[in-house]
N, C-alpha and C. Protein backbone atom coordinates (compact mmCIF):
# COMPACT_ATOMS: atom_id res chain seq x y z
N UNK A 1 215.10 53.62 348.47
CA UNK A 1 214.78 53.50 347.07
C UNK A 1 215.83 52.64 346.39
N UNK A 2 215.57 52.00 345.19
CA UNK A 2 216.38 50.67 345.01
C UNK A 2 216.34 51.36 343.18
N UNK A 3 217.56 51.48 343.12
CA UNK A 3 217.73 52.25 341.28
C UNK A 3 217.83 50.76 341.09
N UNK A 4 217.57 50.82 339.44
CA UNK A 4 218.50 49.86 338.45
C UNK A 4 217.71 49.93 337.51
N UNK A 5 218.06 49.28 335.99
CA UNK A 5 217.43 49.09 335.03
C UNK A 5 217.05 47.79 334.92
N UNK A 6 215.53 47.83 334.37
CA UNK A 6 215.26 46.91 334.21
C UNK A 6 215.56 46.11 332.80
N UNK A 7 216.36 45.12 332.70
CA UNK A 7 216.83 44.70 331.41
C UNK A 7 216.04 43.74 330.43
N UNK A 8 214.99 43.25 330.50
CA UNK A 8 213.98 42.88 329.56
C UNK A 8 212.82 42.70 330.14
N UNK A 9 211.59 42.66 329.25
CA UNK A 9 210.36 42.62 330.07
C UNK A 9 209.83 40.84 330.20
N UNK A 10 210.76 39.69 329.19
CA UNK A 10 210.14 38.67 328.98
C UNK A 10 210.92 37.64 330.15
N UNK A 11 211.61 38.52 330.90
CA UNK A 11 212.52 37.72 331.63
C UNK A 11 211.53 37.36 333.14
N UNK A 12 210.43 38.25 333.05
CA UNK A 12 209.51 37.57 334.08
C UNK A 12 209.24 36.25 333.81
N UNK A 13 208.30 35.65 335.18
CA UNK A 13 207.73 34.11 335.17
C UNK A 13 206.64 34.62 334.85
N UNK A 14 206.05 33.26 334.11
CA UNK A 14 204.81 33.30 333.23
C UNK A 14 203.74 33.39 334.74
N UNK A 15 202.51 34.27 334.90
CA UNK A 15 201.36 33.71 335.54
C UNK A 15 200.28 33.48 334.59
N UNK A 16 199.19 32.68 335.24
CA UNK A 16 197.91 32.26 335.02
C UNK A 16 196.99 33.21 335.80
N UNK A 17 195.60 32.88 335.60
CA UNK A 17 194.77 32.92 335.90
C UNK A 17 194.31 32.73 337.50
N UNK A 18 193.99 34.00 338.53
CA UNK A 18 193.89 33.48 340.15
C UNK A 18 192.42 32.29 340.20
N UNK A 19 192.92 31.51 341.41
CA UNK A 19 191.09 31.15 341.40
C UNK A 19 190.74 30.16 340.69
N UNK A 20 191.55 29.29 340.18
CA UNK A 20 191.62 28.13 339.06
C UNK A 20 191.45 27.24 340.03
N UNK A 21 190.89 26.36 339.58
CA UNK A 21 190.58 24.63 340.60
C UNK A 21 190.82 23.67 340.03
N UNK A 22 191.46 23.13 340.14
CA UNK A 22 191.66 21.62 339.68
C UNK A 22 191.06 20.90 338.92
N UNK A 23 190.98 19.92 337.68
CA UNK A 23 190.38 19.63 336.73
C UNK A 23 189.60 18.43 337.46
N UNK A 24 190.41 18.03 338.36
CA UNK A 24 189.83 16.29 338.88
C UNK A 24 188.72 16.99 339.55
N UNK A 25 187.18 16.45 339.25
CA UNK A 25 185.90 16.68 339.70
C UNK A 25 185.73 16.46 341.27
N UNK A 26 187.03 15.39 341.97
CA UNK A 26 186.84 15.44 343.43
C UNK A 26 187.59 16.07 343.90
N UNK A 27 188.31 16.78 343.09
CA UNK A 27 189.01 17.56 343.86
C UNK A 27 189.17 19.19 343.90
N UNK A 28 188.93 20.45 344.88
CA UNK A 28 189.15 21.04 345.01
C UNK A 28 190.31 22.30 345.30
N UNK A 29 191.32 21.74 345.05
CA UNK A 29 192.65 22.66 344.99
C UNK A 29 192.18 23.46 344.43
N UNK A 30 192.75 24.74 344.92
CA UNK A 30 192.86 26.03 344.31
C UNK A 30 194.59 26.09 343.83
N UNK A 31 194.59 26.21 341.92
CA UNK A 31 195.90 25.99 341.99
C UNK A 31 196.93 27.58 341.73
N UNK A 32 198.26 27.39 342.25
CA UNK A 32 198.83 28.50 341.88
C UNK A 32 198.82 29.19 340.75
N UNK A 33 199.16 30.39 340.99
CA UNK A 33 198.98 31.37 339.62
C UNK A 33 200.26 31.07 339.10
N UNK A 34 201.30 30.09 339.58
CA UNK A 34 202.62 30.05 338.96
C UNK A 34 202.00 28.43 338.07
N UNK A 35 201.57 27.98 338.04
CA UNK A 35 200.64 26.18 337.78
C UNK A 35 200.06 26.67 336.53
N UNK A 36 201.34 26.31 335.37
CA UNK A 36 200.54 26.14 333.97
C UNK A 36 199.74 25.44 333.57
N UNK A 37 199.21 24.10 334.40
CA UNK A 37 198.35 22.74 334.45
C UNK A 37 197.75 23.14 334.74
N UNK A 38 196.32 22.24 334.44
CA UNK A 38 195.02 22.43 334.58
C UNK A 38 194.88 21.31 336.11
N UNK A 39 195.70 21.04 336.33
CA UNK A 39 195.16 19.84 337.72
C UNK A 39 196.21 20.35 338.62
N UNK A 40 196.65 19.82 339.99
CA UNK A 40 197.08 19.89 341.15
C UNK A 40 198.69 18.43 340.50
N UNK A 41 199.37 18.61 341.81
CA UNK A 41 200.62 17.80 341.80
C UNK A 41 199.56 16.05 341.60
N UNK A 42 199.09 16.36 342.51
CA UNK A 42 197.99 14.60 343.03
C UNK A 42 197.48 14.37 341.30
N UNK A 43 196.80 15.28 340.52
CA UNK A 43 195.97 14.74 340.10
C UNK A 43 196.84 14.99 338.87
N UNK A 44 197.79 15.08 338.59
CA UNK A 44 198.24 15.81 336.77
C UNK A 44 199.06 14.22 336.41
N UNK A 45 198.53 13.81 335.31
CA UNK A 45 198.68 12.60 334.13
C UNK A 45 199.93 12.75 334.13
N UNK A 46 200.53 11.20 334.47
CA UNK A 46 201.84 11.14 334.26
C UNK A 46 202.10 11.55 332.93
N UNK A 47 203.73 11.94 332.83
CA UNK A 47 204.69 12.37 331.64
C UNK A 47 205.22 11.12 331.17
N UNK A 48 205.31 10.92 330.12
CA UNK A 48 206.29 10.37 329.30
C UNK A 48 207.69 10.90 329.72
N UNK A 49 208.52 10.28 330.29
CA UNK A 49 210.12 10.84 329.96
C UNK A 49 211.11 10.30 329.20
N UNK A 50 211.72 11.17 328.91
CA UNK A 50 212.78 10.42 327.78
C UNK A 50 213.97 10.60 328.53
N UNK A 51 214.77 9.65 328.66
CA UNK A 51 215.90 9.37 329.45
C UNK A 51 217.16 9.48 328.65
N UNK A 52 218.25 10.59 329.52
CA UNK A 52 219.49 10.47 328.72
C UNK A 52 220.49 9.62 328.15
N UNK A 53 221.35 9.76 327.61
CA UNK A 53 222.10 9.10 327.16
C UNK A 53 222.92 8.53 328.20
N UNK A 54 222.91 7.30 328.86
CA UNK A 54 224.06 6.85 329.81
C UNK A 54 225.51 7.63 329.92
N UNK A 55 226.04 7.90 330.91
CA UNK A 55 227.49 8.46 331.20
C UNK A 55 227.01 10.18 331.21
N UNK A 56 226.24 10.62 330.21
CA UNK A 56 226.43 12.02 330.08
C UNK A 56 225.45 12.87 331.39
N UNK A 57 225.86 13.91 331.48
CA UNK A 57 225.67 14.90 332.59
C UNK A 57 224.58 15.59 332.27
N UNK A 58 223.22 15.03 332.59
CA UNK A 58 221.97 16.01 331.86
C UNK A 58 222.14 17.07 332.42
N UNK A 59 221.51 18.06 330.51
CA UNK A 59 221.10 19.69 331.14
C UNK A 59 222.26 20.45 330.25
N UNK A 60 223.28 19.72 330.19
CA UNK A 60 224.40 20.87 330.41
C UNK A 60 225.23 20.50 328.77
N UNK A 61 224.75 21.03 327.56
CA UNK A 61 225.32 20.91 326.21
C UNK A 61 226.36 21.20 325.74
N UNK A 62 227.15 21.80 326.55
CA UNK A 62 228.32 22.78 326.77
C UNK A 62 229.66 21.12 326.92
N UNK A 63 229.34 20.49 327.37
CA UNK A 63 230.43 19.23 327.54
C UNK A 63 230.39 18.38 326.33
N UNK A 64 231.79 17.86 326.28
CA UNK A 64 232.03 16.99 325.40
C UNK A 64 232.69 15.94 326.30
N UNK A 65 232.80 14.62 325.51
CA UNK A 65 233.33 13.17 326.14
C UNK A 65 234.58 13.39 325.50
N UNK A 66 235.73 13.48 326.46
CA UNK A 66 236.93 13.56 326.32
C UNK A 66 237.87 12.61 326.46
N UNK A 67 236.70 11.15 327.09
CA UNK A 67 237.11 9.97 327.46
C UNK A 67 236.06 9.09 327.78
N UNK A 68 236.48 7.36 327.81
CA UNK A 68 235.06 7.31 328.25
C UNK A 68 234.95 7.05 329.42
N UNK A 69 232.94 7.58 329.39
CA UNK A 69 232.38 8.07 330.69
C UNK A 69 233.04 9.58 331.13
N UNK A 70 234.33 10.60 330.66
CA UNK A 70 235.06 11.54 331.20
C UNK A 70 234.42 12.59 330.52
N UNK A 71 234.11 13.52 330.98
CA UNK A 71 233.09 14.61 330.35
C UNK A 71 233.75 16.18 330.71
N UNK A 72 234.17 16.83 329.94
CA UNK A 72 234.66 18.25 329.78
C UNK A 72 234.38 18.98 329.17
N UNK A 73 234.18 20.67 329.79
CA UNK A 73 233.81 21.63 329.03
C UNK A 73 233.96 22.02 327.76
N UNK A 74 233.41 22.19 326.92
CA UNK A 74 233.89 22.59 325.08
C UNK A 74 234.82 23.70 325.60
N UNK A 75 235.62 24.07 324.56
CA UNK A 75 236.79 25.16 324.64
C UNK A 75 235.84 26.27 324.07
């Protein structure tokens, strides 16, 4: 038996719907219940991306430029 508390309920991953198929009409994937998209990897409409700022370390907001291109943790 495995104790512990469970510490929030929203900290699960989102599922969908089992049994979902793919939007593209030739195609048949059955997609995961973890697959917030309506299509498969093959068939889902490229993204727009927006690209970072040169030098900086995506993801991580916590750094500051301490030099240039030199990137360190905020205090």
């Amino acid at each position: 038996m495995i104790r512990g508390v469970r510490i929030r309920e929203e900290a699960s991953v989102p599922r969908y719907r089992a049994g979902r198929i793919c939007q593209d009409l030739e195609c048949d994937t059955v997609l995961s219940v973890y697959n917030s998209s309506a299509f498969c990897w093959q068939h889902e409409p490229p993204h727009r991306l927006v690209a970072a700022p040169a030098g900086r370390p995506r993801g991580d907001r916590a750094l500051e430029e301490i030099g240039e291109g030199v990137w360190a943790r905020s205090a």
